[in-house]
Protein backbone atom coordinates (compact mmCIF):
# COMPACT_ATOMS: atom_id res chain seq x y z
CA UNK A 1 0.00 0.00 0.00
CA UNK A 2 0.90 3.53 -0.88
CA UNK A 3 3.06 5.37 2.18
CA UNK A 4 2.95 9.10 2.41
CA UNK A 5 5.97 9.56 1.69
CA UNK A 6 5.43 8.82 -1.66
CA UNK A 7 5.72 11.17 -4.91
CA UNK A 8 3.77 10.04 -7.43
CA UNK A 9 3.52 11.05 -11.06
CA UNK A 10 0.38 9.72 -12.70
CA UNK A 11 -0.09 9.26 -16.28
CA UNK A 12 -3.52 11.22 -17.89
CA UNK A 13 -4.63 7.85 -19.21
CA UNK A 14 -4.78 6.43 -15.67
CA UNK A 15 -6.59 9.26 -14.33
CA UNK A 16 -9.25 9.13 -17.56
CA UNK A 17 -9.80 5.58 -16.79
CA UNK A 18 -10.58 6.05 -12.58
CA UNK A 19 -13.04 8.13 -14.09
CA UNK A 20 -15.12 6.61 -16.31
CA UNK A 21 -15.02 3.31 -14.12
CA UNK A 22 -15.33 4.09 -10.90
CA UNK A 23 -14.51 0.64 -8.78
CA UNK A 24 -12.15 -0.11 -11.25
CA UNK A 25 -8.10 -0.55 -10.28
CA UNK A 26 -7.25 2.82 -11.59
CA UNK A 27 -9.97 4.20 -10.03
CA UNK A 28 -8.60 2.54 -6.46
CA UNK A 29 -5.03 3.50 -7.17
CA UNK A 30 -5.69 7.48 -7.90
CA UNK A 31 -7.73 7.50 -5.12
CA UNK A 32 -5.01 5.71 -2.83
CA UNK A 33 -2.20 8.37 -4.49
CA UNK A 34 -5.04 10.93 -3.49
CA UNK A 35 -5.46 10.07 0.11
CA UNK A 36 -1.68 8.58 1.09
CA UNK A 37 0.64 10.16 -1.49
CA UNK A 38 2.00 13.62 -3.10
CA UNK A 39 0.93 13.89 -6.59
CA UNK A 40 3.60 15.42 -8.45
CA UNK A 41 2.60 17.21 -11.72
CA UNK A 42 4.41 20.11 -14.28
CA UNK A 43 2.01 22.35 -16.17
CA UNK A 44 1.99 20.11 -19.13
CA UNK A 45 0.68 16.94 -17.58
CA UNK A 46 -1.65 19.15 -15.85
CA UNK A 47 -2.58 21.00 -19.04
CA UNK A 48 -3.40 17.76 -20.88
CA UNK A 49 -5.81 15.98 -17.74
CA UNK A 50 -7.47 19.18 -18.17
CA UNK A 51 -8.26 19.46 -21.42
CA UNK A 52 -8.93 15.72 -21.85
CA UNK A 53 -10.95 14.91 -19.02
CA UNK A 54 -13.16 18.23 -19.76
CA UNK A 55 -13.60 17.10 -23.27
CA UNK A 56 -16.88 16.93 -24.21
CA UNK A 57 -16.09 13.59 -25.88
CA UNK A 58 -16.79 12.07 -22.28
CA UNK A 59 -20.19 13.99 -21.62
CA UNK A 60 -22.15 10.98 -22.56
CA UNK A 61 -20.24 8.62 -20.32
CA UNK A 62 -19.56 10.91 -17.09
CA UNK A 63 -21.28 14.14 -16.18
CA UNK A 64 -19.02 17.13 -16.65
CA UNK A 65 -19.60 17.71 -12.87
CA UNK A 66 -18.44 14.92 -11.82
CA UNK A 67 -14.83 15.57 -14.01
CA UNK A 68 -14.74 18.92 -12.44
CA UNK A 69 -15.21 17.93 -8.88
CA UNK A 70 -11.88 15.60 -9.69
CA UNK A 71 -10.15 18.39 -11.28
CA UNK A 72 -11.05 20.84 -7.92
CA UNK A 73 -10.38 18.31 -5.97
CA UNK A 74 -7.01 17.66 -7.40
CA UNK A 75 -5.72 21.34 -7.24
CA UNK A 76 -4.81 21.73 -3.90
CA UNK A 77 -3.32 18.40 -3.54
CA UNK A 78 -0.57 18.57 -6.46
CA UNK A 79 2.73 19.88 -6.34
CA UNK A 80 3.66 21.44 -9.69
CA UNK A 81 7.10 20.81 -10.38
CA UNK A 82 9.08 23.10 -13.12
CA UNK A 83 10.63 21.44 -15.57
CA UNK A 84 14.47 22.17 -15.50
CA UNK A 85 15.62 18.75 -17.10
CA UNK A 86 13.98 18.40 -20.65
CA UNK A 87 13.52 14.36 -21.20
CA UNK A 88 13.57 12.53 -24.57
CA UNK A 89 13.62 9.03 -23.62
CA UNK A 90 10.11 7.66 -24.72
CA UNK A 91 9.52 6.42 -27.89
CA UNK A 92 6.51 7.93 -28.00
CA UNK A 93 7.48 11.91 -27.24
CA UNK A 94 4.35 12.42 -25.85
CA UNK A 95 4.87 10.55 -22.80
CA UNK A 96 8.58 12.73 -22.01
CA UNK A 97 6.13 15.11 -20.10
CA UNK A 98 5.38 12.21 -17.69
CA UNK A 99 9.38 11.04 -17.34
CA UNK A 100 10.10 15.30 -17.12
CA UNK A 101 7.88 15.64 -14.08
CA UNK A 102 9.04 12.08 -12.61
CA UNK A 103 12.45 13.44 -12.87
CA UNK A 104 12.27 17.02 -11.88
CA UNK A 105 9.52 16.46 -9.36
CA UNK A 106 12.01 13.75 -7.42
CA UNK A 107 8.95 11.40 -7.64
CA UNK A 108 9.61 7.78 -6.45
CA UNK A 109 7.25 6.13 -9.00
CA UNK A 110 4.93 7.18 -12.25
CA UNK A 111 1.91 5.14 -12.66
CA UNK A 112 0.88 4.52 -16.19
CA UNK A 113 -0.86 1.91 -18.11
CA UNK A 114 1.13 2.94 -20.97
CA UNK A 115 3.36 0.41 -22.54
CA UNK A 116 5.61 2.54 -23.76
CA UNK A 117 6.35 4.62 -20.32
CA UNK A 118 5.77 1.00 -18.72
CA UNK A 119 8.86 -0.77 -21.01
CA UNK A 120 11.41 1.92 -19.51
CA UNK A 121 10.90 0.79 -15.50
CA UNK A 122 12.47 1.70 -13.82
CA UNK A 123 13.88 5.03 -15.44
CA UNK A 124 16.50 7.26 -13.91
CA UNK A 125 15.68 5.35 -10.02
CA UNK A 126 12.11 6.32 -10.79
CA UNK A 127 9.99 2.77 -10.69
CA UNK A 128 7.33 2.76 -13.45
CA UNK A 129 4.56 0.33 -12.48
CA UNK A 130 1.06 -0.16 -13.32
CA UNK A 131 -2.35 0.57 -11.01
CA UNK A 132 -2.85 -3.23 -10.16
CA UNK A 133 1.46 -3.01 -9.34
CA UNK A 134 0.48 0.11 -7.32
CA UNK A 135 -1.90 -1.38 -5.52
CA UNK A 136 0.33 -4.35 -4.72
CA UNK A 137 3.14 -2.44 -3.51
């Protein structure tokens, strides 16, 4: 189980998926980063939950309300980390936000259902594990 001393980076997918299924693992693990952890984020991964999980591509799954409770929620609970040390590691670029706030944020794990951020655990000391491996830990 999660300890408090924990920083956590969370990938947007994980976050997306907690939110359309409530009970499911992800759900569990952002909700255990939430309540036992410090969620470490830069602007960009905070830019991109934003403007995914408010897309209106979601409105018929999960009220709007209920994504912006999350989002409220979320904002006094994050650190936002600057990003000093520019990452290219991933092969899919779009993930480097993820590995940038993982390394500049000092977090001890990312969580990410992504295989491509998942195939690089663990990266720089930073463990990259899954929300079931979360869970477990």
């Amino acid at each position: 189980m999660p300890t408090a001393r924990d920083r956590v980076v969370i990938d947007t997918n994980v976050f997306i998926s907690g939110v359309l299924a409530t009970r499911s693992v992800p759900a569990r693990c952002v909700e255990a980063v939430l309540s036992g952890a410090q969620l470490i984020a830069t602007e960009s991964t905070l830019k991109e939950l934003f403007e995914r999980l408010l897309s209106p591509q979601f409105d018929p799954y999960v009220a709007r309300a209920r994504r912006e409770e999350l989002l409220s929620r979320l904002a006094p609970l994050v650190e936002i980390v600057e990003v000093i040390q520019q990452v290219r590691a991933c092969r899919d670029p779009c993930d480097d936000k993820f590995l940038e706030a993982a390394v500049n944020g000092r977090a001890d794990v990312i969580i990410a259902g992504d295989k491509d951020l998942l195939e690089l655990h663990p990266f720089r000391g930073v463990a990259i594990v899954s929300p079931a491996e979360y869970l477990g830990r």
